[in-house]
C-alpha atoms as a PDB file:
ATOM      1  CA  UNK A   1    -154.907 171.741  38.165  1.00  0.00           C
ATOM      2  CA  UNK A   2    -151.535 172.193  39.590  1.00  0.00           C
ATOM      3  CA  UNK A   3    -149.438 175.373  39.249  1.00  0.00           C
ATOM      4  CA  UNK A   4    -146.932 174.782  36.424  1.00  0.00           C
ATOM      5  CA  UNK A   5    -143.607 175.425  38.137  1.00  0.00           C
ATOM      6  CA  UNK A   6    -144.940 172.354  40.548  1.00  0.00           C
ATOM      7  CA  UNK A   7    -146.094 170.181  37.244  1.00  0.00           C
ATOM      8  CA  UNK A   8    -142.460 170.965  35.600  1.00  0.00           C
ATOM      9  CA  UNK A   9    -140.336 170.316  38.927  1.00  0.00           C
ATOM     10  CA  UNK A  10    -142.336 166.818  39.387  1.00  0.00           C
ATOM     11  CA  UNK A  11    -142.184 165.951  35.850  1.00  0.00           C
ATOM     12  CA  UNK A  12    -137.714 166.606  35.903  1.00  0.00           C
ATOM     13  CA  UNK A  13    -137.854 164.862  39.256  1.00  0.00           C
ATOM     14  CA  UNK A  14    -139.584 161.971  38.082  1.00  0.00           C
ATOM     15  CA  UNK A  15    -138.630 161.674  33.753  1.00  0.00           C
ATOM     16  CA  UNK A  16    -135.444 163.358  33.797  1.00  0.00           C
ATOM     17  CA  UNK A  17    -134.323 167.097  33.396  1.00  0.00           C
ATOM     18  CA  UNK A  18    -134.732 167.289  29.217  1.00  0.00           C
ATOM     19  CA  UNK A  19    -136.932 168.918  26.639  1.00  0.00           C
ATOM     20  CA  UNK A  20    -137.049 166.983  23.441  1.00  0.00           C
ATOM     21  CA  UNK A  21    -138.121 169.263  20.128  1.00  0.00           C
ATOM     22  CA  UNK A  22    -140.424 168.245  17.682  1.00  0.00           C
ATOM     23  CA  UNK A  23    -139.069 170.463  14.228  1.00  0.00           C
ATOM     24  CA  UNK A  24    -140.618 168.419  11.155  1.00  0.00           C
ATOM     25  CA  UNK A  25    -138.295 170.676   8.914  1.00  0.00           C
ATOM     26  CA  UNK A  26    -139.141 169.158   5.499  1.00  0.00           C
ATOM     27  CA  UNK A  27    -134.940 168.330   5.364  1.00  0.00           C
ATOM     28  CA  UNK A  28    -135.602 165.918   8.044  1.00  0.00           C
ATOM     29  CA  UNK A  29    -138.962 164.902   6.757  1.00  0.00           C
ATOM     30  CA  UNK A  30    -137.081 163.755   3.853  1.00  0.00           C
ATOM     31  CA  UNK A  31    -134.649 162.208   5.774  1.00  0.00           C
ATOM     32  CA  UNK A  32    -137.281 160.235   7.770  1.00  0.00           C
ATOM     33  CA  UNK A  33    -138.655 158.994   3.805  1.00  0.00           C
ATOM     34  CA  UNK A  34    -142.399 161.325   4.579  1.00  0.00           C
ATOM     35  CA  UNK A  35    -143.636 163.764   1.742  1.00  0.00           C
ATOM     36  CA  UNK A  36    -143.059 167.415   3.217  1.00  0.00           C
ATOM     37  CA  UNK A  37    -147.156 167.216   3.228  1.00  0.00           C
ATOM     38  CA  UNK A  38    -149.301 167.461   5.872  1.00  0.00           C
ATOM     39  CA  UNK A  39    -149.897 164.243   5.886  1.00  0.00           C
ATOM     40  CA  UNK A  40    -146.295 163.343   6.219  1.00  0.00           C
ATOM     41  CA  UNK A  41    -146.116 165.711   9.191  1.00  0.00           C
ATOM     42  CA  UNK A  42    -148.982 163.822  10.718  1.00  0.00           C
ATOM     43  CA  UNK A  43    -146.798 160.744  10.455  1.00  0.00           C
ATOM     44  CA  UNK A  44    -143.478 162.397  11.862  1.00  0.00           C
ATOM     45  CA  UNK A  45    -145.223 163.700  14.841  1.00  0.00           C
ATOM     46  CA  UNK A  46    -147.040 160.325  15.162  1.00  0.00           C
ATOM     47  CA  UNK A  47    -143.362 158.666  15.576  1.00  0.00           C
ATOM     48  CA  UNK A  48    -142.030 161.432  18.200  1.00  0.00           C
ATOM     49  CA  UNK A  49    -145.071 160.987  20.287  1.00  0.00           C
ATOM     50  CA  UNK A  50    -144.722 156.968  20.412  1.00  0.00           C
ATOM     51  CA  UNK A  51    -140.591 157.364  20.882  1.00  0.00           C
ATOM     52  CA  UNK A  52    -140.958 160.707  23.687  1.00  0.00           C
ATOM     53  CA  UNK A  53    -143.986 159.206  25.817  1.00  0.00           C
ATOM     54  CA  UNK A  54    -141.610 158.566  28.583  1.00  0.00           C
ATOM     55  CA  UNK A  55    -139.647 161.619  28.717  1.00  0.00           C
ATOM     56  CA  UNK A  56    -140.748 165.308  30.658  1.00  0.00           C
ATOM     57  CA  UNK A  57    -141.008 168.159  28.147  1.00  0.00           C
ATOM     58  CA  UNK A  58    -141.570 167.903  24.431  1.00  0.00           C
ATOM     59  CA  UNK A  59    -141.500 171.357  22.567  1.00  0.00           C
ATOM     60  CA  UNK A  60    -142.986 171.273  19.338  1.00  0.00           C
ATOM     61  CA  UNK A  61    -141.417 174.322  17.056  1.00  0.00           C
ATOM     62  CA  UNK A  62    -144.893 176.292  16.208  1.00  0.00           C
ATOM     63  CA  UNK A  63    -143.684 177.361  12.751  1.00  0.00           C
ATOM     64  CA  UNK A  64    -142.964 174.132  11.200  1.00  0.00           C
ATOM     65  CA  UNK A  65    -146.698 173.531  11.671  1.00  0.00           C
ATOM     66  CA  UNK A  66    -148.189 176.714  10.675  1.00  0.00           C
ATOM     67  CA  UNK A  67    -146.684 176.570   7.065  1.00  0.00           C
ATOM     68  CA  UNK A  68    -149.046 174.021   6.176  1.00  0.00           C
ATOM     69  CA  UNK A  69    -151.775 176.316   7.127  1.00  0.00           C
ATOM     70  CA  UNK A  70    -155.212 174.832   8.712  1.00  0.00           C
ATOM     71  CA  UNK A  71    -154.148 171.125   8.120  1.00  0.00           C
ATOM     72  CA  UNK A  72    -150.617 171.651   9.897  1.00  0.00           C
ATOM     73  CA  UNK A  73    -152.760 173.558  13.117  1.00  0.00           C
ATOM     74  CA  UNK A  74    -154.893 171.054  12.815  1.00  0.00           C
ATOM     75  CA  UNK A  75    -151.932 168.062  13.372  1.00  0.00           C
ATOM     76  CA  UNK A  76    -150.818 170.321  16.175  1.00  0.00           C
ATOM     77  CA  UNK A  77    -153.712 170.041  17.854  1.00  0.00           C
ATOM     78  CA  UNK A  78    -153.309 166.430  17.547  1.00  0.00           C
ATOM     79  CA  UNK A  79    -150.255 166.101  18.553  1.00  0.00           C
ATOM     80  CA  UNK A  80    -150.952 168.007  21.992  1.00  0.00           C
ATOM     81  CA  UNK A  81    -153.478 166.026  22.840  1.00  0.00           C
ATOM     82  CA  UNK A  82    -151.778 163.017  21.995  1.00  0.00           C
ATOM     83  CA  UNK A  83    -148.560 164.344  24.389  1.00  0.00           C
ATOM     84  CA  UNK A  84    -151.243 164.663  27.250  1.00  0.00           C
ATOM     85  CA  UNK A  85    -152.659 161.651  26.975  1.00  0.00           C
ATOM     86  CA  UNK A  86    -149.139 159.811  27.640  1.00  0.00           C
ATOM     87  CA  UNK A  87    -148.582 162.483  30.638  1.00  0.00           C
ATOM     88  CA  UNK A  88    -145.955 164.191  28.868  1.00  0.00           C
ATOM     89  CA  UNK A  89    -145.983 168.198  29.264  1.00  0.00           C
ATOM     90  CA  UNK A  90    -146.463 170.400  25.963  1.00  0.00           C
ATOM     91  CA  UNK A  91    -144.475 173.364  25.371  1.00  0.00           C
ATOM     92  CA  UNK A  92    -145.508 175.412  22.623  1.00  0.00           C
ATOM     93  CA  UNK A  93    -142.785 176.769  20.883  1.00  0.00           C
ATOM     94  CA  UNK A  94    -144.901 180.237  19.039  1.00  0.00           C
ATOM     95  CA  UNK A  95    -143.087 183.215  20.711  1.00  0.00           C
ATOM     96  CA  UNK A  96    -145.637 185.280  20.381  1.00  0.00           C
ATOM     97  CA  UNK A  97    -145.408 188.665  20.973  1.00  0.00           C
ATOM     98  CA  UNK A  98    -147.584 191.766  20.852  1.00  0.00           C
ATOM     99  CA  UNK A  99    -149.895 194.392  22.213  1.00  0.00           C
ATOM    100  CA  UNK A 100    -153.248 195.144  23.514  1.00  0.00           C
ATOM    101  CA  UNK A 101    -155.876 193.177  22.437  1.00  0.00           C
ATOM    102  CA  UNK A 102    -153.561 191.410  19.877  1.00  0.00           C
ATOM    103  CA  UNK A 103    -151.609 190.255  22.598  1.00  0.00           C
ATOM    104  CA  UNK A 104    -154.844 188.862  24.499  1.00  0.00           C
ATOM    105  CA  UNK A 105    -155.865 187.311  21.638  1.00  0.00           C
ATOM    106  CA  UNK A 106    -152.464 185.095  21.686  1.00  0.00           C
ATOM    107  CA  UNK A 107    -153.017 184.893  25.128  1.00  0.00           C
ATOM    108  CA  UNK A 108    -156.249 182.993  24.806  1.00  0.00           C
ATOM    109  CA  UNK A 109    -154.928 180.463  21.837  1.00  0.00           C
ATOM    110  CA  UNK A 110    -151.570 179.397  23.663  1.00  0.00           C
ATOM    111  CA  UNK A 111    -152.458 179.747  27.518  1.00  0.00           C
ATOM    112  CA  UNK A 112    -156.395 179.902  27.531  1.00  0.00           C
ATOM    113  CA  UNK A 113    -158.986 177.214  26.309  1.00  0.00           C
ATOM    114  CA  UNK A 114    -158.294 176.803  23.004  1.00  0.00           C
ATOM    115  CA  UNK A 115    -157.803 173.499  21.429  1.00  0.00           C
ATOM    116  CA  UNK A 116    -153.849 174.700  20.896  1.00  0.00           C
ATOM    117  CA  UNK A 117    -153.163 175.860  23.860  1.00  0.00           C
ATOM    118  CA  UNK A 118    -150.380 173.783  25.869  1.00  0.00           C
ATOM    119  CA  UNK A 119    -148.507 173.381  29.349  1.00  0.00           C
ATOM    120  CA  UNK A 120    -146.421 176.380  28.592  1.00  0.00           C
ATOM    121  CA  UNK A 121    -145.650 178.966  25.849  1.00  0.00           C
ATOM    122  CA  UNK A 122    -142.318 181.181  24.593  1.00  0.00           C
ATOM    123  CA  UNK A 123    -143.006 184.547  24.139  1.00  0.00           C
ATOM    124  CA  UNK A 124    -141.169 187.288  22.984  1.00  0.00           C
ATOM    125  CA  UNK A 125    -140.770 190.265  25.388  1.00  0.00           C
ATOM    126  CA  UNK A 126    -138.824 192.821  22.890  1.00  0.00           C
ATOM    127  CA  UNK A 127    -141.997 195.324  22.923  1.00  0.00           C
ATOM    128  CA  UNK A 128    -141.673 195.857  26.301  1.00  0.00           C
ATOM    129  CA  UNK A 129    -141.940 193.124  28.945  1.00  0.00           C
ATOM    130  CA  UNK A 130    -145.668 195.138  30.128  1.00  0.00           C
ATOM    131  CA  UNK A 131    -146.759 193.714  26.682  1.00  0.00           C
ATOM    132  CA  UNK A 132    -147.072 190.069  28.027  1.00  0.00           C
ATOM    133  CA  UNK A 133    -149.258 191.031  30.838  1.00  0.00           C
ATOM    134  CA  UNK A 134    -152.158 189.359  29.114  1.00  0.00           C
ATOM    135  CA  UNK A 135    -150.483 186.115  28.354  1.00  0.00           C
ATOM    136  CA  UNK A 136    -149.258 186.391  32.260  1.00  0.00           C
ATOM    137  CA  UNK A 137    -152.443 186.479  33.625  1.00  0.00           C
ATOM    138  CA  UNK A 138    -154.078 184.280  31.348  1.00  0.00           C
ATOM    139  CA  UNK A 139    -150.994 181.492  31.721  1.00  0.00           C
ATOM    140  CA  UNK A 140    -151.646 181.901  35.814  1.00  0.00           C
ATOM    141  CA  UNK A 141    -155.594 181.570  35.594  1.00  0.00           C
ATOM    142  CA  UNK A 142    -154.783 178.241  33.860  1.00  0.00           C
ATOM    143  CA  UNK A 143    -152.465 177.282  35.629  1.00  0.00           C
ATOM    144  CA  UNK A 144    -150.205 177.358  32.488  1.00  0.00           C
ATOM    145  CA  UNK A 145    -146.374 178.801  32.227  1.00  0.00           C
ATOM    146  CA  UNK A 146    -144.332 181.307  29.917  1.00  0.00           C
ATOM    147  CA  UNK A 147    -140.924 180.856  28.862  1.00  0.00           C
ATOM    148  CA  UNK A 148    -139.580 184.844  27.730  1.00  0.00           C
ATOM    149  CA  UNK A 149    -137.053 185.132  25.481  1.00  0.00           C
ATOM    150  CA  UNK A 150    -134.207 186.432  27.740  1.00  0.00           C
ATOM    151  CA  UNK A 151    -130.770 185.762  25.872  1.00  0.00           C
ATOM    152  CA  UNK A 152    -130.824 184.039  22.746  1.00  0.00           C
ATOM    153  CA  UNK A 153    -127.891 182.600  20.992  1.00  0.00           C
ATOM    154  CA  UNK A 154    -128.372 184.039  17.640  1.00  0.00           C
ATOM    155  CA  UNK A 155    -125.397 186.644  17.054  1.00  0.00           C
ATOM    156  CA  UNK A 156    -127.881 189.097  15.837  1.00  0.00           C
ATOM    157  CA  UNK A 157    -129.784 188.960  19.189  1.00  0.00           C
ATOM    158  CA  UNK A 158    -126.919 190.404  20.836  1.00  0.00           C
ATOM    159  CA  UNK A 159    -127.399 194.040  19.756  1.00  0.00           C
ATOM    160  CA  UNK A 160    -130.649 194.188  21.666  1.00  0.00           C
ATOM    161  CA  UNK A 161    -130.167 191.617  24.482  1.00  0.00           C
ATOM    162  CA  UNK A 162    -126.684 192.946  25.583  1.00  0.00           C
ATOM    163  CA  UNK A 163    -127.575 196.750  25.027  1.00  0.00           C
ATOM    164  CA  UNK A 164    -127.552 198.572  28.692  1.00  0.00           C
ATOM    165  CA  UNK A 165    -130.322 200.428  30.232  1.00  0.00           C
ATOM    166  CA  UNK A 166    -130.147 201.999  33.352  1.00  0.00           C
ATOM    167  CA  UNK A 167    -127.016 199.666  34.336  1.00  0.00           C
ATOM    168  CA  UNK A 168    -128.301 196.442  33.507  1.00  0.00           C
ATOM    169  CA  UNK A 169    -128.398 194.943  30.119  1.00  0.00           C
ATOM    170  CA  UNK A 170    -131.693 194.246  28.481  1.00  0.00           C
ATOM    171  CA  UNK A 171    -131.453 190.705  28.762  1.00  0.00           C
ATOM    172  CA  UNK A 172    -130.944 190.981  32.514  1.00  0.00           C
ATOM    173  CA  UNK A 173    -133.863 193.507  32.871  1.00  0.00           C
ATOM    174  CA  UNK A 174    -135.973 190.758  31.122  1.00  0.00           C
ATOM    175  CA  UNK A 175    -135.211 188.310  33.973  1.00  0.00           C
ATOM    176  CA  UNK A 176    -135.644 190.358  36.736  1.00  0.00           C
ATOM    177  CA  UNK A 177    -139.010 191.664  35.631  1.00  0.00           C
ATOM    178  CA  UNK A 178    -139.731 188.007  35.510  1.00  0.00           C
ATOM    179  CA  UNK A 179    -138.784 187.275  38.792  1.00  0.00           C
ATOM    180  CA  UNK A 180    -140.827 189.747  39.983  1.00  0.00           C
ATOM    181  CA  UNK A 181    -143.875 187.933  38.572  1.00  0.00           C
ATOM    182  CA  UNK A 182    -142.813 184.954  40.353  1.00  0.00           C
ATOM    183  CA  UNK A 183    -142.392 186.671  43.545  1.00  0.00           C
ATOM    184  CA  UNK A 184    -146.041 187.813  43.037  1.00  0.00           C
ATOM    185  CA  UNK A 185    -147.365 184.737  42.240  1.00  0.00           C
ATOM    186  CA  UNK A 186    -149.721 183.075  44.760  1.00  0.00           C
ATOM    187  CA  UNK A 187    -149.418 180.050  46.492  1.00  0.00           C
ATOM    188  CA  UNK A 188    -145.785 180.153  46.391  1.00  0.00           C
ATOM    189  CA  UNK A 189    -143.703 177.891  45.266  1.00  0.00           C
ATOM    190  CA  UNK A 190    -141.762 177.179  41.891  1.00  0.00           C
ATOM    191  CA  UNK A 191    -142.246 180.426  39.759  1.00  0.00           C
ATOM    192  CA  UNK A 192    -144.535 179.977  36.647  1.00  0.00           C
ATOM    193  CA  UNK A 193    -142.237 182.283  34.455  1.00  0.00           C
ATOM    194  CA  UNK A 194    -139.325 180.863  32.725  1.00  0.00           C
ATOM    195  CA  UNK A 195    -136.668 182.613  30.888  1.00  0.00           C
ATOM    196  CA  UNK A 196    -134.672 181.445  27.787  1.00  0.00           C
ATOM    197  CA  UNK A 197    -131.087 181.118  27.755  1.00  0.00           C
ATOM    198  CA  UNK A 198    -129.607 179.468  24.949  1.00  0.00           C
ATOM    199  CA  UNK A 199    -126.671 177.128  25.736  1.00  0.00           C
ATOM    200  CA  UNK A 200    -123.919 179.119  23.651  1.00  0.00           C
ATOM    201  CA  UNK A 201    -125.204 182.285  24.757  1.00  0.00           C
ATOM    202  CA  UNK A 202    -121.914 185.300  25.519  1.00  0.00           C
ATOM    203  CA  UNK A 203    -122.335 186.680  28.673  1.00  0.00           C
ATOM    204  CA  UNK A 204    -125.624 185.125  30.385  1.00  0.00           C
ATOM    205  CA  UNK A 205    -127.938 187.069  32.455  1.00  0.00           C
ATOM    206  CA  UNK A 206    -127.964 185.926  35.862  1.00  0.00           C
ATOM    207  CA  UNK A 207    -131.244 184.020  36.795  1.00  0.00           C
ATOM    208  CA  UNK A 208    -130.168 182.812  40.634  1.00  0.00           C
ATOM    209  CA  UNK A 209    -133.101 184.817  41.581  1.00  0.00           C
ATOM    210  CA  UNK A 210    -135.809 184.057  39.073  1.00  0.00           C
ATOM    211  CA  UNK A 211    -137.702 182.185  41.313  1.00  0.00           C
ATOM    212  CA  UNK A 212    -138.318 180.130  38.021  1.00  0.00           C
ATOM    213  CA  UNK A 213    -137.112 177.336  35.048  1.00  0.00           C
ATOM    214  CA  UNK A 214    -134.747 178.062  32.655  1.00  0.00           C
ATOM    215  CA  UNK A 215    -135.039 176.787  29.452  1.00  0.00           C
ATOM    216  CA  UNK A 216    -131.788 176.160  27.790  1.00  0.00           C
ATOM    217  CA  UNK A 217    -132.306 175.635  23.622  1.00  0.00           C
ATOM    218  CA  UNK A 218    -129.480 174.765  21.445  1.00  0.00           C
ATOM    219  CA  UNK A 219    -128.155 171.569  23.165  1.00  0.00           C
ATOM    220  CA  UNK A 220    -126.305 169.302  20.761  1.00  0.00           C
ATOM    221  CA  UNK A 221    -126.300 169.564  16.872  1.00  0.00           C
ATOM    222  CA  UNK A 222    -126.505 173.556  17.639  1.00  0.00           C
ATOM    223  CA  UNK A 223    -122.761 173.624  19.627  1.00  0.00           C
ATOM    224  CA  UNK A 224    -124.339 173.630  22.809  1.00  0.00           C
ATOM    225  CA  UNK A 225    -122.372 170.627  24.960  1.00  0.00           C
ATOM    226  CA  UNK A 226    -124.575 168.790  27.702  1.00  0.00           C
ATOM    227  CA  UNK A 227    -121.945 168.239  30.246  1.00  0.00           C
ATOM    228  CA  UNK A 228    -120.973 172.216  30.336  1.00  0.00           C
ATOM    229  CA  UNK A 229    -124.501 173.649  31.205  1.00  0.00           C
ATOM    230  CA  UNK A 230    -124.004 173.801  34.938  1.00  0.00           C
ATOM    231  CA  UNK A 231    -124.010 177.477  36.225  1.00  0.00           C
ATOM    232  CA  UNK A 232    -125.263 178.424  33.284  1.00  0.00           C
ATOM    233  CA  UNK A 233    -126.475 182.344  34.531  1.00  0.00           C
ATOM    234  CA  UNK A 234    -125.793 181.320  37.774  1.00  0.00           C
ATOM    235  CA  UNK A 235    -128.643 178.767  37.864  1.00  0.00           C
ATOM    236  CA  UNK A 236    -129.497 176.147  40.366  1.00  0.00           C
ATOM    237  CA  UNK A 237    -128.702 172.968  38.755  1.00  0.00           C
ATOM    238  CA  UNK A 238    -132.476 171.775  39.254  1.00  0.00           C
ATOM    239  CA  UNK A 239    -133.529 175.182  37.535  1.00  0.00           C
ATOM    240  CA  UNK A 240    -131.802 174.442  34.112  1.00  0.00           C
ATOM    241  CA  UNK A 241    -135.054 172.573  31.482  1.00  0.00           C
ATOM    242  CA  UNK A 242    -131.990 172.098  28.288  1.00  0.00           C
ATOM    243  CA  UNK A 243    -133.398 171.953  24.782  1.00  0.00           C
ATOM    244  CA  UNK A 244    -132.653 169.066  22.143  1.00  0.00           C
ATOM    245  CA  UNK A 245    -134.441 168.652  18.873  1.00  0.00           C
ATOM    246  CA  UNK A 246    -131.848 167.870  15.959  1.00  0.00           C
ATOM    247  CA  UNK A 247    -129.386 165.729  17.593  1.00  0.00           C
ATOM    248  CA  UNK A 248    -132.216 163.190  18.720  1.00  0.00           C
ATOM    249  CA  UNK A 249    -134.379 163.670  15.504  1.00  0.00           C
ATOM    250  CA  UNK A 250    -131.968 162.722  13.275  1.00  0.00           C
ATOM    251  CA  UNK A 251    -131.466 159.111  15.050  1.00  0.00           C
ATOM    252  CA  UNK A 252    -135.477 158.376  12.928  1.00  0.00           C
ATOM    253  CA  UNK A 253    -137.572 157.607  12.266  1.00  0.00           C
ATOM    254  CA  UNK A 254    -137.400 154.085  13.718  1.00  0.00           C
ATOM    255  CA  UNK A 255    -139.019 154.689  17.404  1.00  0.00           C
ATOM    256  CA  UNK A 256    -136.837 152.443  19.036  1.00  0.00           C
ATOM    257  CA  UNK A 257    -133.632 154.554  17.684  1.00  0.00           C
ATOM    258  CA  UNK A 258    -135.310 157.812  18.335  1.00  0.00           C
ATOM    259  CA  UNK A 259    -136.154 156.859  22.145  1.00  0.00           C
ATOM    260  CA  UNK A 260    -132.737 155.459  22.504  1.00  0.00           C
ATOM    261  CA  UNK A 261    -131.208 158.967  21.364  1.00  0.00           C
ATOM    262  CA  UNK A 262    -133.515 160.881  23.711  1.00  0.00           C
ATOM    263  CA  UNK A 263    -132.478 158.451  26.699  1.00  0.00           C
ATOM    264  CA  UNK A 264    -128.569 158.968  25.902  1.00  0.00           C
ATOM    265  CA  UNK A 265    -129.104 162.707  26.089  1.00  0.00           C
ATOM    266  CA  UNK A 266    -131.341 162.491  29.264  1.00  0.00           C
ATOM    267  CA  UNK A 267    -128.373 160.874  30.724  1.00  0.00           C
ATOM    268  CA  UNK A 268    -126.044 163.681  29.732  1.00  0.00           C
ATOM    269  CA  UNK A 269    -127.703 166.343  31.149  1.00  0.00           C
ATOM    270  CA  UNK A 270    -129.251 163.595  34.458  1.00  0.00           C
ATOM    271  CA  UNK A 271    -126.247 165.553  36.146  1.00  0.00           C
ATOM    272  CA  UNK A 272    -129.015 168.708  36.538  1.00  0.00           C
ATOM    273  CA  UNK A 273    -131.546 166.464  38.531  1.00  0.00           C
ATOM    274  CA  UNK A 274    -129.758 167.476  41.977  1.00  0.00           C
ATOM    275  CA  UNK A 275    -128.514 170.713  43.735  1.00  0.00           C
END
C-alpha cells in the first residue's frame, strides 16, 4: 500500500481538499427522525456513507460510537469498511493517548490490523510526544497516518498548548517533534504525521516545516469561516485537510441534501487545492 501522506495528497488533488465528520450526536439523530439506538446509528451512518462516497476524508467522531458499547464498535466497523469500499479515506477520530504497552495496545486497534483500524488516527500527545512512539511506528508499518493534537480551539486547551518551554510554546514543540518524524520517514515524500489546528485557534503554531497535513476541525457551525483558513500557521495552502461535521449534517438526512451541503463546502475551501 501507498504511504499515507501520498494517499491523502492524491485523494485532495483528485475529490477536493475537505474532511466531512460523521457525529451521530443523538440531538441530530433526532433531528434526522432515528431512535438514539444503535440501530438508528446504523441508519445515520448508512445515509453519510451513500451522501460522502464522492468526497476525500470522512472522520467519524470515535465517541459517539463507543457509547453504545459493542453494538456501536460494531457499526463502526461497518461503516469503515463501507468508506473503503467507495475509495473514500477513514479517519478515526479516538485521540488516543497513553503509555507503554497501553499505548501499543491503541496502536494495534487504530493503526494495526484490527477490524477498526482506519487510514489515519488523532492522538493526543499531552503525556509527552515519546508516548506515541508505538502508534508512530505501527501507523508507518501500515502505511497508516497520525493526526496529534497540536492547538486545539477549546479555551481550556490554551493553558497547556500556549504554556512556554524552553522558548517555544508547547503547541509549537508538538509540531516540530512531528516534523522531525517526517523528516525521518523513508521514502520521502509527503510526511505521514499530521498536526491539528483548529480553525479559531489564538496564536497558531507554525507548521511551514512539518513536512506534513494539517487538519483544521471546527469549520462552519463551530465559528470557523472557510474562506479565512489560508496561512493558517503559516501553512502551504495544499497542506491545510479543514474539518466539517455539523454544518453539512444538519442539511439530513435526505442524501441528496446532505451531498449537496458537502459539495457547497468543498467549494469554499476548493481555494486550498493550489499553492
Amino acid at each position: 500500500m501507498t504511504g499515507f501522506g501520498i494517499r491523502l495528497a492524491e485523494a485532495k488533488a483528485n475529490r477536493g481538499p475537505l474532511c466531512l465528520g460523521i457525529d451521530p450526536h443523538p440531538e441530530l439523530l433526532r433531528s434526522w427522525q432515528l431512535p438514539a439506538t444503535a440501530d438508528g446509528l446504523a441508519k445515520f451512518c448508512d445515509i453519510c456513507v451513500e451522501a460522502f462516497a464522492g468526497f476525500a476524508v470522512v472522520k467519524p467522531q470515535v465517541a459517539f460510537f463507543e457509547s453504545y458499547g459493542a453494538a456501536g464498535f460494531a457499526v463502526l466497523e461497518h461503516t469503515i469498511a463501507a468508506l473503503r469500499d467507495v475509495g473514500v479515506l477513514v479517519l478515526a477520530d479516538a485521540k488516543r493517548g497513553d503509555i507503554g504497552t497501553t499505548m501499543a495496545a491503541y496502536a494495534q486497534a487504530w493503526a494495526g490490523d484490527s477490524p477498526l483500524a482506519a487510514d489515519a488516527v488523532t492522538a493526543s500527545p499531552y503525556l509527552g510526544f515519546g508516548s506515541l512512539r508505538p502508534l508512530l511506528e505501527t501507523a508507518v508499518a501500515h502505511d497508516r497516518g497520525v493526526f496529534v493534537l497540536a492547538a486545539t480551539s477549546n479555551p481550556e486547551g490554551g493553558t497547556v498548548q500556549r504554556a512556554t518551554f524552553d522558548g517555544r510554546t508547547v503547541a509549537q514543540l508538538v509540531v516540530d517533534q512531528a516534523a522531525v518524524v517526517n523528516r525521518s520517514a523513508h521514502p520521502p515524500g509527503p510526511g505521514y504525521v499530521g498536526v491539528v489546528l483548529g480553525a479559531t485557534v489564538f496564536e497558531a503554531p507554525d507548521v511551514s516545516a512539518l513536512g506534513g497535513p494539517v487538519l483544521v476541525p471546527g469549520v462552519g457551525a463551530q465559528g470557523g469561516r472557510p474562506e479565512a483558513l489560508g496561512g493558517l500557521g503559516g501553512a502551504a495552502p495544499d497542506q491545510l485537510l479543514p474539518a466539517v461535521a455539523r454544518e453539512v449534517l444538519r442539511a439530513g438526512p435526505n442524501v441528496s441534501d446532505l451531498r449537496a451541503a458537502g459539495e457547497r463546502m468543498r467549494d469554499a475551501v476548493s481555494y486550498l487545492a493550489t499553492r
